[in-house]
PDB file of N, CA and C in Angstrom:
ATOM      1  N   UNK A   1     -12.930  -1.899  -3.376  1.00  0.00           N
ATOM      2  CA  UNK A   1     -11.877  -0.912  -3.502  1.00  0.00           C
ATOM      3  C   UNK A   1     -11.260  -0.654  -2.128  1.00  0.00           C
ATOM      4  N   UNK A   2      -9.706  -0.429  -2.075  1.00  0.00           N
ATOM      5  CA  UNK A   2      -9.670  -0.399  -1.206  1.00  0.00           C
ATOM      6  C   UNK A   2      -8.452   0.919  -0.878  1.00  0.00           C
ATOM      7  N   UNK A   3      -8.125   2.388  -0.101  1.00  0.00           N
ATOM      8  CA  UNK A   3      -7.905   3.461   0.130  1.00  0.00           C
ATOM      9  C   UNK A   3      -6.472   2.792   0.756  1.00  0.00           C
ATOM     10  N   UNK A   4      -5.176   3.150  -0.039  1.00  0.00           N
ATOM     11  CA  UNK A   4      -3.709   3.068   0.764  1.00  0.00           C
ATOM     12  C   UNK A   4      -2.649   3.855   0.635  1.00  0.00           C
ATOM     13  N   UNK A   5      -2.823   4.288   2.024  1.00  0.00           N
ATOM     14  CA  UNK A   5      -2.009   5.082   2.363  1.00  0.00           C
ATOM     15  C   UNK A   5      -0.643   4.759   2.795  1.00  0.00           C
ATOM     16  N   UNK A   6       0.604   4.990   1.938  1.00  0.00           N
ATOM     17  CA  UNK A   6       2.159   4.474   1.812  1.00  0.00           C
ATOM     18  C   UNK A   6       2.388   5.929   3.133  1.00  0.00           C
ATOM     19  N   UNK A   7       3.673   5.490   3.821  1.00  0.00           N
ATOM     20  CA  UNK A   7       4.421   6.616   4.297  1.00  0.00           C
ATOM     21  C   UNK A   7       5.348   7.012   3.424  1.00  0.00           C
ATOM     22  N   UNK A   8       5.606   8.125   3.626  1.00  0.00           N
ATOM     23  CA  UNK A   8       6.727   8.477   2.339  1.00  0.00           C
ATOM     24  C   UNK A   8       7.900   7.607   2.434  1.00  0.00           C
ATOM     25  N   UNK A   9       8.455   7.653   3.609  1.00  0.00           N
ATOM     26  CA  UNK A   9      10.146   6.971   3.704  1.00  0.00           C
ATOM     27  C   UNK A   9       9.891   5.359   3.262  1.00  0.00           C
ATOM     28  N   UNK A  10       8.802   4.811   2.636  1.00  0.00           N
ATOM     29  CA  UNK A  10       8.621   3.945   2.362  1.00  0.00           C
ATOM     30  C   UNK A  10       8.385   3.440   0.712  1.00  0.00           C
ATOM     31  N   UNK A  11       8.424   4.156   0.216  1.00  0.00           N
ATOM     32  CA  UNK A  11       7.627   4.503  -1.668  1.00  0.00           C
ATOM     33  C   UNK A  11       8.302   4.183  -2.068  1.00  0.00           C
ATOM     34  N   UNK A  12       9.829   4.156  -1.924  1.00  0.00           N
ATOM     35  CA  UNK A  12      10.905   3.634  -2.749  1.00  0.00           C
ATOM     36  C   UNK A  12      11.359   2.174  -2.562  1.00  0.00           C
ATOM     37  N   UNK A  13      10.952   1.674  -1.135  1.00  0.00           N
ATOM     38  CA  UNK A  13      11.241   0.630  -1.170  1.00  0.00           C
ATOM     39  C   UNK A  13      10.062  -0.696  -1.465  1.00  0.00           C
ATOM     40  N   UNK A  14       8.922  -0.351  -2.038  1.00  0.00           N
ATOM     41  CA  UNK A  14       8.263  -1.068  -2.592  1.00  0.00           C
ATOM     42  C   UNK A  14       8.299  -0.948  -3.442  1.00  0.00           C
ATOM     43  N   UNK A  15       7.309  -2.209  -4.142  1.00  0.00           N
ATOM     44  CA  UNK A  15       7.094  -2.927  -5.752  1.00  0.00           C
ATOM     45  C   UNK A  15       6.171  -2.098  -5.894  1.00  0.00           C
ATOM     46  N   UNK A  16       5.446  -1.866  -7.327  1.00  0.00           N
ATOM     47  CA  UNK A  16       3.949  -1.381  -7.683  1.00  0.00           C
ATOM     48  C   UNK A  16       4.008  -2.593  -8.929  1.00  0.00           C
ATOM     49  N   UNK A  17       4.684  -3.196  -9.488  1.00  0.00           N
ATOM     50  CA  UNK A  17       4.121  -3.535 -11.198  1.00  0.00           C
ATOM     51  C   UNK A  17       3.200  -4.473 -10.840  1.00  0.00           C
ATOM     52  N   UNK A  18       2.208  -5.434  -9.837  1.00  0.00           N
ATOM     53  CA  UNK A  18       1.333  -5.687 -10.279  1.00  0.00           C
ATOM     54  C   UNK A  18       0.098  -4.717 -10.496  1.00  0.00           C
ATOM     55  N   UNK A  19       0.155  -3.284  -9.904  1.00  0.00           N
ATOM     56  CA  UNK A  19      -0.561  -2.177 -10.281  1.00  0.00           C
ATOM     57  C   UNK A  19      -0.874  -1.661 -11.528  1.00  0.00           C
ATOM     58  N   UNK A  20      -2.190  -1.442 -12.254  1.00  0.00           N
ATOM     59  CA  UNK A  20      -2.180  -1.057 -13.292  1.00  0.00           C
ATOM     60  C   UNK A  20      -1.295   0.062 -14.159  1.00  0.00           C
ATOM     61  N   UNK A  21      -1.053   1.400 -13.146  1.00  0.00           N
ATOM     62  CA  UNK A  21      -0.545   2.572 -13.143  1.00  0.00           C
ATOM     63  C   UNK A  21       0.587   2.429 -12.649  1.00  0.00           C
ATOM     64  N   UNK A  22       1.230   1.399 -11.995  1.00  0.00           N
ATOM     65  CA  UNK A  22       2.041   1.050 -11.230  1.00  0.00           C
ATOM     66  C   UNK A  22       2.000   2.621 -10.092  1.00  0.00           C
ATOM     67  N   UNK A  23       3.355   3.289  -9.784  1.00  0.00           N
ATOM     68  CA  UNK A  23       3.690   3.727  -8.932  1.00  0.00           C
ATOM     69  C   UNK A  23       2.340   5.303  -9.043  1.00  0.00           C
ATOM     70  N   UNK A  24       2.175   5.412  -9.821  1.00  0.00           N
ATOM     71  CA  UNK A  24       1.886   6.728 -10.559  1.00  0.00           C
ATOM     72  C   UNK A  24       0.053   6.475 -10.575  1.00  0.00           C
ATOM     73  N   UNK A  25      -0.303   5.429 -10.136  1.00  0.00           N
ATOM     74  CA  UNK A  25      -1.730   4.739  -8.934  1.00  0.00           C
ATOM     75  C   UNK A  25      -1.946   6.105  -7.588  1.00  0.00           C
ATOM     76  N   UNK A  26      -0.882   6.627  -7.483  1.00  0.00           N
ATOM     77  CA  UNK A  26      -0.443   6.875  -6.003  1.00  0.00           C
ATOM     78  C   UNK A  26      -0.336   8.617  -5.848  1.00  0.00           C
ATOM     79  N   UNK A  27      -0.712   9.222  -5.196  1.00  0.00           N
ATOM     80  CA  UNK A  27      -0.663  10.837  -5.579  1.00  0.00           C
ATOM     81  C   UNK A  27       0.170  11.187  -3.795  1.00  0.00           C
ATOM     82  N   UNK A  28       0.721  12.462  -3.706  1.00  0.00           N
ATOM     83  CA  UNK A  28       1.016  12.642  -2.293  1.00  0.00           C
ATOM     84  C   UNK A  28       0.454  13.787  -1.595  1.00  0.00           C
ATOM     85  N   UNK A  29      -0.181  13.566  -0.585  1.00  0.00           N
ATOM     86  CA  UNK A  29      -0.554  13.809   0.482  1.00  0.00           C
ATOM     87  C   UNK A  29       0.076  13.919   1.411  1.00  0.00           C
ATOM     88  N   UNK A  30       0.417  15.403   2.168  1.00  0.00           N
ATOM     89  CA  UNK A  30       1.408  15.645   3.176  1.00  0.00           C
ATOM     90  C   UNK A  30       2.093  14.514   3.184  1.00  0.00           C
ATOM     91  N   UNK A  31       2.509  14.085   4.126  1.00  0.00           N
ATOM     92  CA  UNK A  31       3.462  12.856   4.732  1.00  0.00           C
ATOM     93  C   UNK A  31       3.187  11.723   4.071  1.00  0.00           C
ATOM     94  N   UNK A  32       2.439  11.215   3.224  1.00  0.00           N
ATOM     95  CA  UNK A  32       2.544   9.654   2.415  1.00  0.00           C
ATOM     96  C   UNK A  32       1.540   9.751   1.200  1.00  0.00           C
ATOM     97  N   UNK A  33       1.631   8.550   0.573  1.00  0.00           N
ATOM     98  CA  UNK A  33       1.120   8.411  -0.450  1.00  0.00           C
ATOM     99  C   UNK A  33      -0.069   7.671  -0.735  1.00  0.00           C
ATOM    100  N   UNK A  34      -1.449   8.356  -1.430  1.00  0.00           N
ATOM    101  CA  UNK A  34      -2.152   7.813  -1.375  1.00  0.00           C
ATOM    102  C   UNK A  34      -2.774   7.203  -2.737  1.00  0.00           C
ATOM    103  N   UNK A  35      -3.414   6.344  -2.259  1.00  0.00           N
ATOM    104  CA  UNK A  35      -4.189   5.625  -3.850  1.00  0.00           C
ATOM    105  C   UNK A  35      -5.065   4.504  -3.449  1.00  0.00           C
ATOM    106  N   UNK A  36      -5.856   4.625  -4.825  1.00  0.00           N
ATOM    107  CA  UNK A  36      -7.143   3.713  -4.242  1.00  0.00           C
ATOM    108  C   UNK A  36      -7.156   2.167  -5.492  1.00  0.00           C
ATOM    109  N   UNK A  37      -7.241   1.143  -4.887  1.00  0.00           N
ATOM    110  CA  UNK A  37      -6.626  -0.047  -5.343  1.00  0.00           C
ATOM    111  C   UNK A  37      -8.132  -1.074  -5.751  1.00  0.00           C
ATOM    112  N   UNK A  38      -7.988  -1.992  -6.671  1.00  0.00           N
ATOM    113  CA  UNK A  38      -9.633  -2.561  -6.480  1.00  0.00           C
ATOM    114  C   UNK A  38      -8.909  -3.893  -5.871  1.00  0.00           C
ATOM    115  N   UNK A  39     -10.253  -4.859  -5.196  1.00  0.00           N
ATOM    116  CA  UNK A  39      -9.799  -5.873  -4.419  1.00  0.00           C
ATOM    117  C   UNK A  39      -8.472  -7.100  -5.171  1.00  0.00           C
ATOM    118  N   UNK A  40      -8.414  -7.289  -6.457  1.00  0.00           N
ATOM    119  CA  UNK A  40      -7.158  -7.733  -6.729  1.00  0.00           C
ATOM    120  C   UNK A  40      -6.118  -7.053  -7.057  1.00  0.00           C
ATOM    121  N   UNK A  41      -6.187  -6.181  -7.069  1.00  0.00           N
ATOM    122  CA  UNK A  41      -4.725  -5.124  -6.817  1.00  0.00           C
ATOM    123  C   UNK A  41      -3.687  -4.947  -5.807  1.00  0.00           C
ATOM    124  N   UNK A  42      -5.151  -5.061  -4.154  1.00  0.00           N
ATOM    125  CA  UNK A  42      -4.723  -4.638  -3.499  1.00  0.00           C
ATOM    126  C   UNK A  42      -3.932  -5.924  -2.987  1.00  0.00           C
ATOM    127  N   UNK A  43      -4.497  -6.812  -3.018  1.00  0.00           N
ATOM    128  CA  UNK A  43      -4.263  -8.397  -3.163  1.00  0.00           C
ATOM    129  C   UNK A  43      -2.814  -8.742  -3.577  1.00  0.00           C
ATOM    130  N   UNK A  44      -3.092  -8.163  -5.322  1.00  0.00           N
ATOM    131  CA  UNK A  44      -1.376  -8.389  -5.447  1.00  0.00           C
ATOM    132  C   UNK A  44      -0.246  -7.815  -4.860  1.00  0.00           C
ATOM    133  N   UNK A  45      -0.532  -6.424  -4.653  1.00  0.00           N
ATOM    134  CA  UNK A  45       0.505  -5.411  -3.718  1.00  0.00           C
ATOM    135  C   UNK A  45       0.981  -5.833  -2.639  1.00  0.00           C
ATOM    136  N   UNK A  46      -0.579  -6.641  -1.736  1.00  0.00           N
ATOM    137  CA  UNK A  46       0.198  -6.854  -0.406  1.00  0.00           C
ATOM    138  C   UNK A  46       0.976  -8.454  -0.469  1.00  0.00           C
ATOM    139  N   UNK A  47       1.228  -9.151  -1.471  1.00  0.00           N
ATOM    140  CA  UNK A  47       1.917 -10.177  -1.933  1.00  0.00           C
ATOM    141  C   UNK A  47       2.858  -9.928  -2.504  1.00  0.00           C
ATOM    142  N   UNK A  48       3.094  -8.860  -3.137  1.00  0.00           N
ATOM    143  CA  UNK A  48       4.793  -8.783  -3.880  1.00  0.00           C
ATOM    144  C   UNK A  48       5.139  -8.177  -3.161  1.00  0.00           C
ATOM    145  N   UNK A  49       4.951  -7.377  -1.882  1.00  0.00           N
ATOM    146  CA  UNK A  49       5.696  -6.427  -0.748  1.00  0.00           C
ATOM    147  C   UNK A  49       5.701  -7.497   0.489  1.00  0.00           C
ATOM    148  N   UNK A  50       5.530  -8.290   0.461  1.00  0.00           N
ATOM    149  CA  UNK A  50       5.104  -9.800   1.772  1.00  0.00           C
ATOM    150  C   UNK A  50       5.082  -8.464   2.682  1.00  0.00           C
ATOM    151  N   UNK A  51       3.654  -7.711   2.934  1.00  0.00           N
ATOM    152  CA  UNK A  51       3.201  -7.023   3.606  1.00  0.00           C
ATOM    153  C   UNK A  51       2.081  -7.792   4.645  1.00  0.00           C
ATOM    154  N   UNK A  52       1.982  -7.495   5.582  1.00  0.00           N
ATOM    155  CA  UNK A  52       0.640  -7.983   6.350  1.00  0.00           C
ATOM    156  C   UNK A  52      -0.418  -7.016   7.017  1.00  0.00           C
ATOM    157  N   UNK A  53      -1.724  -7.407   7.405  1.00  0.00           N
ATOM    158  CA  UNK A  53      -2.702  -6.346   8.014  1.00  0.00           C
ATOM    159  C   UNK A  53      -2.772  -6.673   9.212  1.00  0.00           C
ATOM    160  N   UNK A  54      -2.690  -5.396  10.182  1.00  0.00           N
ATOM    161  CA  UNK A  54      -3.221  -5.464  11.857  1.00  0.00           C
ATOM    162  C   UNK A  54      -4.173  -4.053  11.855  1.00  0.00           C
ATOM    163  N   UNK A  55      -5.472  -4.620  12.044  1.00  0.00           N
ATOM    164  CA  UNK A  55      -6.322  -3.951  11.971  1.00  0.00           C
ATOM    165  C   UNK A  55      -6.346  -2.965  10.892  1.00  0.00           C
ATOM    166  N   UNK A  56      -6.145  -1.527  10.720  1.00  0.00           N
ATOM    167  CA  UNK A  56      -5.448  -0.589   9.268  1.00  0.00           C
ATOM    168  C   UNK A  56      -4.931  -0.203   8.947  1.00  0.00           C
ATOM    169  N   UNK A  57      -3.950  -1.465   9.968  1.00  0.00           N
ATOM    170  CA  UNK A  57      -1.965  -1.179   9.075  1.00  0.00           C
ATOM    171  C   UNK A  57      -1.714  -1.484   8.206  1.00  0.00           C
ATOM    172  N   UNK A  58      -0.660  -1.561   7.577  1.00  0.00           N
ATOM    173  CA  UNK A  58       0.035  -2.311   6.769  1.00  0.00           C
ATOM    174  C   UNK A  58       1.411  -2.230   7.178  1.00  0.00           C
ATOM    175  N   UNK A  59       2.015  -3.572   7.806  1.00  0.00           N
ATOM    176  CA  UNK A  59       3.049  -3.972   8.130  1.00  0.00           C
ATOM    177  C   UNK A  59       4.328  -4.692   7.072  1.00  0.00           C
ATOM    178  N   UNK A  60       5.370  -4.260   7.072  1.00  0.00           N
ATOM    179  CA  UNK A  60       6.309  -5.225   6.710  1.00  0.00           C
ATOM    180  C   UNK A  60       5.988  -6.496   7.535  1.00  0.00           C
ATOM    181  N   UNK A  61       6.096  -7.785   6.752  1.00  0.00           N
ATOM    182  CA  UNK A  61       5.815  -9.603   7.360  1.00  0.00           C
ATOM    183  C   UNK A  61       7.154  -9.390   8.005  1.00  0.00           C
ATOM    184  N   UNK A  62       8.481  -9.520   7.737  1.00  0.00           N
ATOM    185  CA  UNK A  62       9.744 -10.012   8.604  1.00  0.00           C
ATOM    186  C   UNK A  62       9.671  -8.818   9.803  1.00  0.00           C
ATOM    187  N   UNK A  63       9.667  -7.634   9.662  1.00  0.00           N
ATOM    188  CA  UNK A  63      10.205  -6.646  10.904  1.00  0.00           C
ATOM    189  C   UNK A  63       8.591  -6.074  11.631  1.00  0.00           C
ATOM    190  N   UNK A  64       7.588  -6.020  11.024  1.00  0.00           N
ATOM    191  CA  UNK A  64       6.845  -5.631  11.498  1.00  0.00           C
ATOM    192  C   UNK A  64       6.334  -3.916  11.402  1.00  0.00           C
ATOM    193  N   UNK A  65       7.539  -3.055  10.812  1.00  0.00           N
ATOM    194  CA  UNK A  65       7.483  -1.819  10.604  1.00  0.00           C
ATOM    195  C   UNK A  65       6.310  -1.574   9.630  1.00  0.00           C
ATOM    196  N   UNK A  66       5.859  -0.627  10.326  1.00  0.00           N
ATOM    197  CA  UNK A  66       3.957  -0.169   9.866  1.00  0.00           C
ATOM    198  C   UNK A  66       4.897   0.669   8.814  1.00  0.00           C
ATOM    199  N   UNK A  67       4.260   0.382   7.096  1.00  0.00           N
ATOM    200  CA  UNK A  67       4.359   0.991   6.483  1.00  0.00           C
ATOM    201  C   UNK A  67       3.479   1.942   5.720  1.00  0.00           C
ATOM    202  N   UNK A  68       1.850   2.162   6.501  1.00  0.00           N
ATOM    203  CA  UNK A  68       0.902   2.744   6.163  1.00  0.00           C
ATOM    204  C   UNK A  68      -0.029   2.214   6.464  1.00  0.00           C
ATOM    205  N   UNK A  69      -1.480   2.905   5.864  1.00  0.00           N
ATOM    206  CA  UNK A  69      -2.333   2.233   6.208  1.00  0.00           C
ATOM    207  C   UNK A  69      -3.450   1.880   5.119  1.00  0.00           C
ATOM    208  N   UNK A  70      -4.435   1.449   5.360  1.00  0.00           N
ATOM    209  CA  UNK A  70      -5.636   0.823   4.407  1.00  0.00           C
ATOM    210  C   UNK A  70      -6.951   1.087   4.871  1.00  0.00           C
ATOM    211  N   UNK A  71      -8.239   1.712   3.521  1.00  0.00           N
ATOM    212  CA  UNK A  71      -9.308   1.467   4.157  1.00  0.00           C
ATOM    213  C   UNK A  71     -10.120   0.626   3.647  1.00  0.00           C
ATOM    214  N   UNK A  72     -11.269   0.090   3.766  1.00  0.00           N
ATOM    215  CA  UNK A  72     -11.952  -0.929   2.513  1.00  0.00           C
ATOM    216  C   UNK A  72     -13.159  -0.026   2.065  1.00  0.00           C
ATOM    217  N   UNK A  73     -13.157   0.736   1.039  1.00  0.00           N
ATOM    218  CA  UNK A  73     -14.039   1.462   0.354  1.00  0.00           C
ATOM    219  C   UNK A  73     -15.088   0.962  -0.400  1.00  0.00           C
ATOM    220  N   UNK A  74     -16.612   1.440  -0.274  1.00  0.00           N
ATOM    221  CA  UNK A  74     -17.973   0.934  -0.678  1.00  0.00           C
ATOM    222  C   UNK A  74     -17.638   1.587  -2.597  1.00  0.00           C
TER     223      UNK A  74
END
């Protein structure tokens, strides 16, 4: 399982439908959005958003803009 945290100015411009719940996975928390994903979820998310990880970011792949972050939950 894995803990992701969206920034808000960001929620609209991602996908959710390989998400079970799709967007609604996701609850808000002051400044971004959080939700907890199991390892092929999180898998598909960061593939239909061509997102990438630096350390417990989550980056846009073309610009690099950190769009939140990730934890890997026991």
């Amino acid at each position: 399982m894995f803990q992701v945290q969206i920034n808000k100015e960001y929620i609209n411009s991602l996908y959710f439908d390989k998400l079970n719940m799709g967007k609604n996975q996701f609850i808000t928390q002051s400044d971004q959005y959080v939700g907890l994903l199991s390892n092929d979820e999180f898998e598909s998310f960061m593939r239909e958003n061509n997102l990438i990880t630096y350390k417990e970011q989550l980056k846009l792949y073309e610009s690099g803009e950190v769009v939140g972050n990730f934890y890997k939950k026991d």
